[in-house]
Protein backbone atom coordinates (compact mmCIF):
# COMPACT_ATOMS: atom_id res chain seq x y z
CA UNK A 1 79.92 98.59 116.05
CA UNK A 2 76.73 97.99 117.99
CA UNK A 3 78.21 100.30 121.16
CA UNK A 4 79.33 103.16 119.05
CA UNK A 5 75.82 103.05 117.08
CA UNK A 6 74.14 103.00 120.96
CA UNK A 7 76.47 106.51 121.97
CA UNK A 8 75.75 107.67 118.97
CA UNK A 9 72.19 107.57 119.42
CA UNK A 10 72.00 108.70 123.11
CA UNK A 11 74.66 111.88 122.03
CA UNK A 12 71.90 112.84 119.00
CA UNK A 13 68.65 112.09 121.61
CA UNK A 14 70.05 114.62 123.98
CA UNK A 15 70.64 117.51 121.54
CA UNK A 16 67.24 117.25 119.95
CA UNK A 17 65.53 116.79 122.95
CA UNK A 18 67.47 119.70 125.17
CA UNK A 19 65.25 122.73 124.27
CA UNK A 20 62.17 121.08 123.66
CA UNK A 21 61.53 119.86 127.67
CA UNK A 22 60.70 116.64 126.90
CA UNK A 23 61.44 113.92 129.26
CA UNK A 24 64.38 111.27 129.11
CA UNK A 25 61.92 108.31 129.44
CA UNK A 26 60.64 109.57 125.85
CA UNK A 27 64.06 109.12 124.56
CA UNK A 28 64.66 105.91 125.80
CA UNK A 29 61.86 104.51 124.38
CA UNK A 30 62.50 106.30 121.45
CA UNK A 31 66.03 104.51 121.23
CA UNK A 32 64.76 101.28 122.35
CA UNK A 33 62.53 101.24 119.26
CA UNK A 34 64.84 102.13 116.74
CA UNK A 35 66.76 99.19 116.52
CA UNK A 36 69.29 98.68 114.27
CA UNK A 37 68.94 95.56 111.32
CA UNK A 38 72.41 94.39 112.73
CA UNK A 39 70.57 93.92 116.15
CA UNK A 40 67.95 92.32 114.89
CA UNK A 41 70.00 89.48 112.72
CA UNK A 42 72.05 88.93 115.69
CA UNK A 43 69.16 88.39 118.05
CA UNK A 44 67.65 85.87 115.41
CA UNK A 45 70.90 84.08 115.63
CA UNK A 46 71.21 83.92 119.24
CA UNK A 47 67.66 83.31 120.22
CA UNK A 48 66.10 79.70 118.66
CA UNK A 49 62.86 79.28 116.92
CA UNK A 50 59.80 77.46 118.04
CA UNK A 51 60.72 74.88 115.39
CA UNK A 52 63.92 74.19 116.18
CA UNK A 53 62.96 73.96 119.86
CA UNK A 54 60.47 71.33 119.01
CA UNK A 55 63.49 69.60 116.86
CA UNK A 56 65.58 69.13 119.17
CA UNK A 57 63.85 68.62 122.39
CA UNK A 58 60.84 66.48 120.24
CA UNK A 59 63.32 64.18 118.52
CA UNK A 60 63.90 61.25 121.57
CA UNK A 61 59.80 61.84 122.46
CA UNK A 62 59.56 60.65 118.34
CA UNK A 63 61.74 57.71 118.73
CA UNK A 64 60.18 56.84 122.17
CA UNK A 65 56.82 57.26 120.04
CA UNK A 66 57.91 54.85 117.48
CA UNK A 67 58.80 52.10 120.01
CA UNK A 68 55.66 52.87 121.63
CA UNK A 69 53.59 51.94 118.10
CA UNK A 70 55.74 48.88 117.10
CA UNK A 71 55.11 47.36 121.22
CA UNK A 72 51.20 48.42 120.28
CA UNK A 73 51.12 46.76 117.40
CA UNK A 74 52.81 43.45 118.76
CA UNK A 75 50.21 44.02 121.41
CA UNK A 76 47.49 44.57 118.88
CA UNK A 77 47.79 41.03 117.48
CA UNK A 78 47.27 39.23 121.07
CA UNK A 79 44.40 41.74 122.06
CA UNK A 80 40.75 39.82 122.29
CA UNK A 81 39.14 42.75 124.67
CA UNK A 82 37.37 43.74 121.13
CA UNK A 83 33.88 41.60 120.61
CA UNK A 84 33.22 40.52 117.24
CA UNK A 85 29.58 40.76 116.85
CA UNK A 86 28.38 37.17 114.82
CA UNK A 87 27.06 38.63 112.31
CA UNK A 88 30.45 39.71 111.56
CA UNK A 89 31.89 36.05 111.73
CA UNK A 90 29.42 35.02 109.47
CA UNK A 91 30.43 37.38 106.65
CA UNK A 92 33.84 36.50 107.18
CA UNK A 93 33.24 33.16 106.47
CA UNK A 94 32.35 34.40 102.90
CA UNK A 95 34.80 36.73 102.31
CA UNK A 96 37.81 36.96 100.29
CA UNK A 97 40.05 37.22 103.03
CA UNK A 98 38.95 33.73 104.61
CA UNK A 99 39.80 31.96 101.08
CA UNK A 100 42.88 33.75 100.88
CA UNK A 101 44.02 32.45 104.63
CA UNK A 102 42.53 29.07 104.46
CA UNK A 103 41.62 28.16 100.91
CA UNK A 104 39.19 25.02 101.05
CA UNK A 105 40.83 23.39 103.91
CA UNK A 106 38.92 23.59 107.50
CA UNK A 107 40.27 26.01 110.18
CA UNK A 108 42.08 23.31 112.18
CA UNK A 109 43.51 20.91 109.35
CA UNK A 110 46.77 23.00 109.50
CA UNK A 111 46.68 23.46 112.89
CA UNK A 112 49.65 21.56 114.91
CA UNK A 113 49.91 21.26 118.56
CA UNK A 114 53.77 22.09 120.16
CA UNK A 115 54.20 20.10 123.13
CA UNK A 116 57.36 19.18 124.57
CA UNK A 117 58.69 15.33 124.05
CA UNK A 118 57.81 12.78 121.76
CA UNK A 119 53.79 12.04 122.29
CA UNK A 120 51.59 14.60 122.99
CA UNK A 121 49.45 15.18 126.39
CA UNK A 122 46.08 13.84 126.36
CA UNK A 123 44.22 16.77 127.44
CA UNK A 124 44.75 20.56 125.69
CA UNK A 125 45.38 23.68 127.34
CA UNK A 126 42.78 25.17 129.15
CA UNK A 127 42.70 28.41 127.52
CA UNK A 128 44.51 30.42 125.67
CA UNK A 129 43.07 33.61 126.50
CA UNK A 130 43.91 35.40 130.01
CA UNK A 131 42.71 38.77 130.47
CA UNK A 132 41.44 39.38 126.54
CA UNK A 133 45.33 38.54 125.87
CA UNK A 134 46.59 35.59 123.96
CA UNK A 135 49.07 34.41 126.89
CA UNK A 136 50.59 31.39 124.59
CA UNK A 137 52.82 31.05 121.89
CA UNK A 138 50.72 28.92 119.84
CA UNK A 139 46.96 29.82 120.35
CA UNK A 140 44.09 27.14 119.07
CA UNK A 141 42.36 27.66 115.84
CA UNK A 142 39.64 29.18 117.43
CA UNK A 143 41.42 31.50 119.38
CA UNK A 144 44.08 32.58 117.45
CA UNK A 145 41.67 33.99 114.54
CA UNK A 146 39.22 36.82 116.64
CA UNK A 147 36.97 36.08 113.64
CA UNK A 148 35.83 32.59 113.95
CA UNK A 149 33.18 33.62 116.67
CA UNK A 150 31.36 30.42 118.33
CA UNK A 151 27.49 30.64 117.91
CA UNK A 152 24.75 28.24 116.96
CA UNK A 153 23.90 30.82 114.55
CA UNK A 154 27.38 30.51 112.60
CA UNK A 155 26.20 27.07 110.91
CA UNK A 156 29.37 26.91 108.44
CA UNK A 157 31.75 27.06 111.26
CA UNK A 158 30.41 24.57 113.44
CA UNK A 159 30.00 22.22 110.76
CA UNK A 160 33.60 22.03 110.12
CA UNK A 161 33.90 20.39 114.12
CA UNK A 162 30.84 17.40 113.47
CA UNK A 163 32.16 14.17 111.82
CA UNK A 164 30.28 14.07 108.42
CA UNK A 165 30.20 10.31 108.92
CA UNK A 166 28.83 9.69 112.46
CA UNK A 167 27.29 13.53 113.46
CA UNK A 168 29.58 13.39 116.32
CA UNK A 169 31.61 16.70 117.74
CA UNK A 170 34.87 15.85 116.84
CA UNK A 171 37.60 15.58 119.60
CA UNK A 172 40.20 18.22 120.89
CA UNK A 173 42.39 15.90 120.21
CA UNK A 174 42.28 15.95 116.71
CA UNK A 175 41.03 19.91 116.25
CA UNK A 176 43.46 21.57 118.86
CA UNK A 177 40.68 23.69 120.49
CA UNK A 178 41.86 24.11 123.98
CA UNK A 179 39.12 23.17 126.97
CA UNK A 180 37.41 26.73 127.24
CA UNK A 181 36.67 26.43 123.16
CA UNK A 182 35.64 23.21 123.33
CA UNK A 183 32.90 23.37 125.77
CA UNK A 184 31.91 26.87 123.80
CA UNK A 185 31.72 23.81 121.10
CA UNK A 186 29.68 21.75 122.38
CA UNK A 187 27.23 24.29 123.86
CA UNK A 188 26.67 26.07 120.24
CA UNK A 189 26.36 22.60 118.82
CA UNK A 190 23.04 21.59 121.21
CA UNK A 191 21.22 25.40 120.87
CA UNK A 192 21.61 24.62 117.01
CA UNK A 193 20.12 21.16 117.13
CA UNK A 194 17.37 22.69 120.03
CA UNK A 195 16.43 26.15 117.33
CA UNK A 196 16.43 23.15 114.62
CA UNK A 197 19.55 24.84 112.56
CA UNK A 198 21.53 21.62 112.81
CA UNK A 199 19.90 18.53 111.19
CA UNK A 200 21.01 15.02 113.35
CA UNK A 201 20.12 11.15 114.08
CA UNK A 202 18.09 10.52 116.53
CA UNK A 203 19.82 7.50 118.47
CA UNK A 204 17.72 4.71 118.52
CA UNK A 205 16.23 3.68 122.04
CA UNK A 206 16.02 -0.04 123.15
CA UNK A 207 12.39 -0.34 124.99
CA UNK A 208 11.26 -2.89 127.61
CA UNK A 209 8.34 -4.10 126.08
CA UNK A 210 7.64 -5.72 128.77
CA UNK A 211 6.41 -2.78 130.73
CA UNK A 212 3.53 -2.24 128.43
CA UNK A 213 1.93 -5.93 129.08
CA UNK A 214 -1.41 -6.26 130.98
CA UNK A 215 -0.28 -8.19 133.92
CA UNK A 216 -1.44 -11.60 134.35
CA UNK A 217 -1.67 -13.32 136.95
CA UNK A 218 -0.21 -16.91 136.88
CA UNK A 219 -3.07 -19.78 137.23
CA UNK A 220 -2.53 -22.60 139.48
């Protein structure tokens, strides 16, 4: 149908265009515009659409993409390259979120230490933060909430780490902070008692008396 409509059109070109001069090149644009609608349907069912392009050839760069977000978000939950600010931490502290996770227990009373065997090592891990990534299965209190951010500003947090009986830092043993946290412990724990933010005992000092005496010399 489509070649007999094509000689058909070239026969009818030719007699209207033999005694006016005009030149073939008009004619063949002349046919070349004048499609027919059967053309056009079949060219719109041979030749694909942008959207079906992007269908097919888009379809394993979606999937890939949706591997890509659930690895990012495993990833997301070990990242500590982000810097809570402390002012941040404090809020926390207060919010509804912290009651939710912890209730009124401290941030270590839940906390349990897997070690292999039957009695635990003395010391803790040294960190458990290598390139601002959780590398461990079982991170410490402190580092396995980005939140609880170790200041001597952040008074309610360090409290919950100082014996209420003696004033003492507690030990790693009994929190779980690993070695890196622990030190950030103890160094937020003296700036608070040096700014005065941290009320303590002063130990009581045994002096030599003795040293304060006028000299005497001993009479014969």
């Amino acid at each position: 149908m489509i070649s007999f409509s094509r000689g058909l059109g070239n026969i009818l070109t030719r007699i209207a265009f033999s005694n006016t001069g005009t030149s073939v090149h008009l004619a063949k644009t002349l046919q070349t515009t004048c499609t027919l609608d059967c053309e056009i349907k079949q060219q719109q069912q041979e030749e694909p659409t942008d959207s079906t392009l992007a269908a097919d050839e888009g379809a394993p760069e979606l999937q890939e993409k949706r591997e890509l977000t659930e690895q990012e978000l495993k990833l997301l939950r070990k990242d500590r390259s982000r810097k809570i600010p402390v002012e941040t931490s404090i809020r926390y502290l207060k919010s509804d979120a912290y009651q939710q996770t912890y209730g009124t227990q401290l941030v270590w009373e839940q906390y349990r230490r897997n070690h292999k065997g039957l009695f635990p090592p003395r010391k803790t891990r040294k960190t458990c933060i290598r390139k601002d990534t959780i590398t461990t299965g079982n991170p410490c209190p402190i580092c396995r909430d980005e939140y609880l951010v170790l200041d001597h500003r952040n008074i309610e947090l360090l409290k919950q780490f100082i014996s209420p009986h003696s004033g003492e830092v507690l030990s790693y043993t009994k929190t779980g902070l690993c070695q890196k946290k622990h030190l950030q412990l103890l160094v937020a724990v003296e700036r608070a008692k040096d700014y005065g933010l941290l009320t303590f005992d002063v130990p009581y000092r045994n002096f030599d008396y003795s040293e304060f005496y006028e000299k005497v010399e001993a009479k014969n």
